[in-house]
C-alpha atoms as a PDB file:
ATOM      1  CA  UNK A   1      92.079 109.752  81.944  1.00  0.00           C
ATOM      2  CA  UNK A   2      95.301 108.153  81.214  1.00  0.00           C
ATOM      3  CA  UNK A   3      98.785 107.623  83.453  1.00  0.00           C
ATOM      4  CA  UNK A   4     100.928 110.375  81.522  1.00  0.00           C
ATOM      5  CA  UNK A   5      98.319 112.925  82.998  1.00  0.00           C
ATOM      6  CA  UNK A   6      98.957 111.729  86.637  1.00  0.00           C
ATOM      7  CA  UNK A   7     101.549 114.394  87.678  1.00  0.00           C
ATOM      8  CA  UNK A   8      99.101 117.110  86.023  1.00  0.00           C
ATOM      9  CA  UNK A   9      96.087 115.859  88.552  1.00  0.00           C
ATOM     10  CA  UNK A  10      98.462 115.974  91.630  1.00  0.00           C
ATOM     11  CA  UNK A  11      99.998 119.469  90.847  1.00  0.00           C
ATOM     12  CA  UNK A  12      96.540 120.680  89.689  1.00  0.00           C
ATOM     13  CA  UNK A  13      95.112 119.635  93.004  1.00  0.00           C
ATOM     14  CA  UNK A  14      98.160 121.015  94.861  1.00  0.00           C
ATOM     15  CA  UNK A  15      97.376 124.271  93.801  1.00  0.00           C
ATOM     16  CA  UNK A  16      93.925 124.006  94.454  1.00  0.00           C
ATOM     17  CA  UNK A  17      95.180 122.835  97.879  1.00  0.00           C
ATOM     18  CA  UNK A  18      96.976 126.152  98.402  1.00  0.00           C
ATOM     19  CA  UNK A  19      94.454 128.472  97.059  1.00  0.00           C
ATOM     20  CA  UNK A  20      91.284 126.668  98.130  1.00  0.00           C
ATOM     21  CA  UNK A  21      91.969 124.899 101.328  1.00  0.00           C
ATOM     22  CA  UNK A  22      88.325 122.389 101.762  1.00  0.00           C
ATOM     23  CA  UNK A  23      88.039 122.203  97.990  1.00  0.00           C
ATOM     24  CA  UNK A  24      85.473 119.906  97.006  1.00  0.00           C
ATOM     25  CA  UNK A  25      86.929 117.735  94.008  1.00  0.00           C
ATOM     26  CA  UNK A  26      83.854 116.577  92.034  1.00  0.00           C
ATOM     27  CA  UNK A  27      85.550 114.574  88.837  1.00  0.00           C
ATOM     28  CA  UNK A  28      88.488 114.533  86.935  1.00  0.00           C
ATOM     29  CA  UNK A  29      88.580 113.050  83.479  1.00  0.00           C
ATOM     30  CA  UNK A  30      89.374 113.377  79.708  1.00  0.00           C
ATOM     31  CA  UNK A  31      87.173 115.712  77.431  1.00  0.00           C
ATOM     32  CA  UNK A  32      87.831 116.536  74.165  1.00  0.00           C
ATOM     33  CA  UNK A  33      91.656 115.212  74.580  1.00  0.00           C
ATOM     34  CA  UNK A  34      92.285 118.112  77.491  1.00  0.00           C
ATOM     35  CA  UNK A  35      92.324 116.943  81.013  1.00  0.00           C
ATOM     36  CA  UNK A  36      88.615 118.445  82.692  1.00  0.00           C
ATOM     37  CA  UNK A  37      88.972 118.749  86.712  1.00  0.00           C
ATOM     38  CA  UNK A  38      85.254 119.753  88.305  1.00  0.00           C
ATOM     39  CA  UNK A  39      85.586 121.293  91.751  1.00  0.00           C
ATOM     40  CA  UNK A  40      84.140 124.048  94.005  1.00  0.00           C
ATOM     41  CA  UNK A  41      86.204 126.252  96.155  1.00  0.00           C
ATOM     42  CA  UNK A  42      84.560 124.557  99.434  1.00  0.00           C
ATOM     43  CA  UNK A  43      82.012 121.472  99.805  1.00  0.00           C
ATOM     44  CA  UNK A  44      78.432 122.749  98.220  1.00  0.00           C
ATOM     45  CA  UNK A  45      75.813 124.197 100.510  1.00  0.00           C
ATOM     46  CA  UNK A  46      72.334 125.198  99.331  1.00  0.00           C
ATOM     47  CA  UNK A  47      72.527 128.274  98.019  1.00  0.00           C
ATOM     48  CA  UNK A  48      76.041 128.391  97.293  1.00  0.00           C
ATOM     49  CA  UNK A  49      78.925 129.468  99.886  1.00  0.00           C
ATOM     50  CA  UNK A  50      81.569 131.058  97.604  1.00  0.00           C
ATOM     51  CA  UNK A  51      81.844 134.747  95.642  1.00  0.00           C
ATOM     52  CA  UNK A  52      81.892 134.765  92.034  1.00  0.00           C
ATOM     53  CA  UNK A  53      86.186 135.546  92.255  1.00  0.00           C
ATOM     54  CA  UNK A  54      86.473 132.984  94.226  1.00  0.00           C
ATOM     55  CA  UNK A  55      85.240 130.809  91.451  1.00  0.00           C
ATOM     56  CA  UNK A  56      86.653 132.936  88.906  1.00  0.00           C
ATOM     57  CA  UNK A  57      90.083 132.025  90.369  1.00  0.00           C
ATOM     58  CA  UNK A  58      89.373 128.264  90.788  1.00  0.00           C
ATOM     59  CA  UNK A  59      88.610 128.196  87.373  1.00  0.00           C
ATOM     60  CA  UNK A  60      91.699 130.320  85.917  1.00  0.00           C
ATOM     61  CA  UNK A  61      93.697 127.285  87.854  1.00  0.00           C
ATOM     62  CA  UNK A  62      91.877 124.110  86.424  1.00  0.00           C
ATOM     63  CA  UNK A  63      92.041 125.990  83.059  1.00  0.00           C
ATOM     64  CA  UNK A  64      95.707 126.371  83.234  1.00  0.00           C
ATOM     65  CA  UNK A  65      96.206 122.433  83.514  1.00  0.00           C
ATOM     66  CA  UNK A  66      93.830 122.249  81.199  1.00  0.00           C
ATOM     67  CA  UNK A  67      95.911 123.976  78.639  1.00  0.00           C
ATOM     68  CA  UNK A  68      99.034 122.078  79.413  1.00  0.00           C
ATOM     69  CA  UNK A  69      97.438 118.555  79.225  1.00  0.00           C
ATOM     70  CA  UNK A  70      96.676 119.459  75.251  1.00  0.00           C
ATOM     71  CA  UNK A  71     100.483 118.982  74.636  1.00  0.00           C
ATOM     72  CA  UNK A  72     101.395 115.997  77.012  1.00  0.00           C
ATOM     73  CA  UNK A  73     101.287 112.652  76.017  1.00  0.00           C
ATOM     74  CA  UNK A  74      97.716 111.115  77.931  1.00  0.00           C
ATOM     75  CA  UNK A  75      99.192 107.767  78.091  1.00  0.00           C
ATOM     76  CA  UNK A  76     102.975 107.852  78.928  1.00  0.00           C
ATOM     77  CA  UNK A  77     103.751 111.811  79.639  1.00  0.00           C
ATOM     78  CA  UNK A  78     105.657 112.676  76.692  1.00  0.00           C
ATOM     79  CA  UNK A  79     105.094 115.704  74.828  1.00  0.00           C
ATOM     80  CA  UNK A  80     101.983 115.220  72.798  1.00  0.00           C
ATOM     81  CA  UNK A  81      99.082 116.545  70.431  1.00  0.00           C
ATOM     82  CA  UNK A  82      95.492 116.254  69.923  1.00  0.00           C
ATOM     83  CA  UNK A  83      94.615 113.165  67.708  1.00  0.00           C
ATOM     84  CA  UNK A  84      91.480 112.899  66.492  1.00  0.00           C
ATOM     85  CA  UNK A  85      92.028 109.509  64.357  1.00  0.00           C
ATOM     86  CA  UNK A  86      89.944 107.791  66.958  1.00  0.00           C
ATOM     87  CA  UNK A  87      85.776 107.972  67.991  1.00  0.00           C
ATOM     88  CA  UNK A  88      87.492 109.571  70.836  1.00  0.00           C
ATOM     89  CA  UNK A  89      89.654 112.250  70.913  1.00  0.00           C
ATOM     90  CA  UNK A  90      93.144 111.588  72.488  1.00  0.00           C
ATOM     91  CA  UNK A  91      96.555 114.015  73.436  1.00  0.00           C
ATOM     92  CA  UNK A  92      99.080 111.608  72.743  1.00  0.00           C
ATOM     93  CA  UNK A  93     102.516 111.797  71.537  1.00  0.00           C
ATOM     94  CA  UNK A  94     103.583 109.777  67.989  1.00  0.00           C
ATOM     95  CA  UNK A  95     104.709 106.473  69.381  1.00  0.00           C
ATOM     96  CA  UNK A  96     101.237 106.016  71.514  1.00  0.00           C
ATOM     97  CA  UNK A  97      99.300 106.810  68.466  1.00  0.00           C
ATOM     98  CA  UNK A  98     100.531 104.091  67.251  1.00  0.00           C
ATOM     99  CA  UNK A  99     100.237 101.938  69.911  1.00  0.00           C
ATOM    100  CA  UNK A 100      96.874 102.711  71.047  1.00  0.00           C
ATOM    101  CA  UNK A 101      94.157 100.850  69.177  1.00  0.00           C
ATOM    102  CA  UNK A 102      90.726 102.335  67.587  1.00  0.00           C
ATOM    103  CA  UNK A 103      88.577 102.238  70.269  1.00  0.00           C
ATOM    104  CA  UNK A 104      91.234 104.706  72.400  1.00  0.00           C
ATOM    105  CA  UNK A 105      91.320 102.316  75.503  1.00  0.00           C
ATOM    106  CA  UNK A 106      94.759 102.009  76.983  1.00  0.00           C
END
């Protein structure tokens, strides 16, 4: 996951913070150009410890940042788009598609 999705990561977990107080983070990363934030509503227990809403909710959150990371800019934060000129695919606005070389490392 690049810099220019920073401020998406800390708001995203902000209002995870506020819904889902013990929220257990479990990755964040790049998939498919769209930010991807894995989390349960609380730390795991065998068995499971949360209702289906509860999860339902959690994920209506994450998928909401997830939306909004398809049109910012993964490297610098500037409005962006998919790209898909790379083995990896990338959200990046015009002048980091140009900057960023083939094998999509920043």
């Amino acid at each position: 996951m690049g810099p220019g999705w920073r401020h998406l990561v800390l708001e995203c977990h902000e209002a995870l913070v506020a819904e889902f107080p013990e929220y257990e983070m479990l990755a964040v990363k790049q998939k498919w150009g769209a930010l991807a934030f894995q989390a349960f509503p609380r730390p795991w227990q065998p068995g499971g410890n949360w209702t289906s809403a509860e999860h339902a909710r959690l994920d209506a959150i994450i998928e909401a940042f997830a939306r909004r990371s398809e049109e910012i800019c993964e490297r610098c934060g500037a409005a962006g788009a998919l790209r898909e000129t790379r083995r990896i695919h990338l959200t990046l606005c015009d002048a980091c598609e140009a900057a960023v070389p083939e094998h999509g490392h920043f």
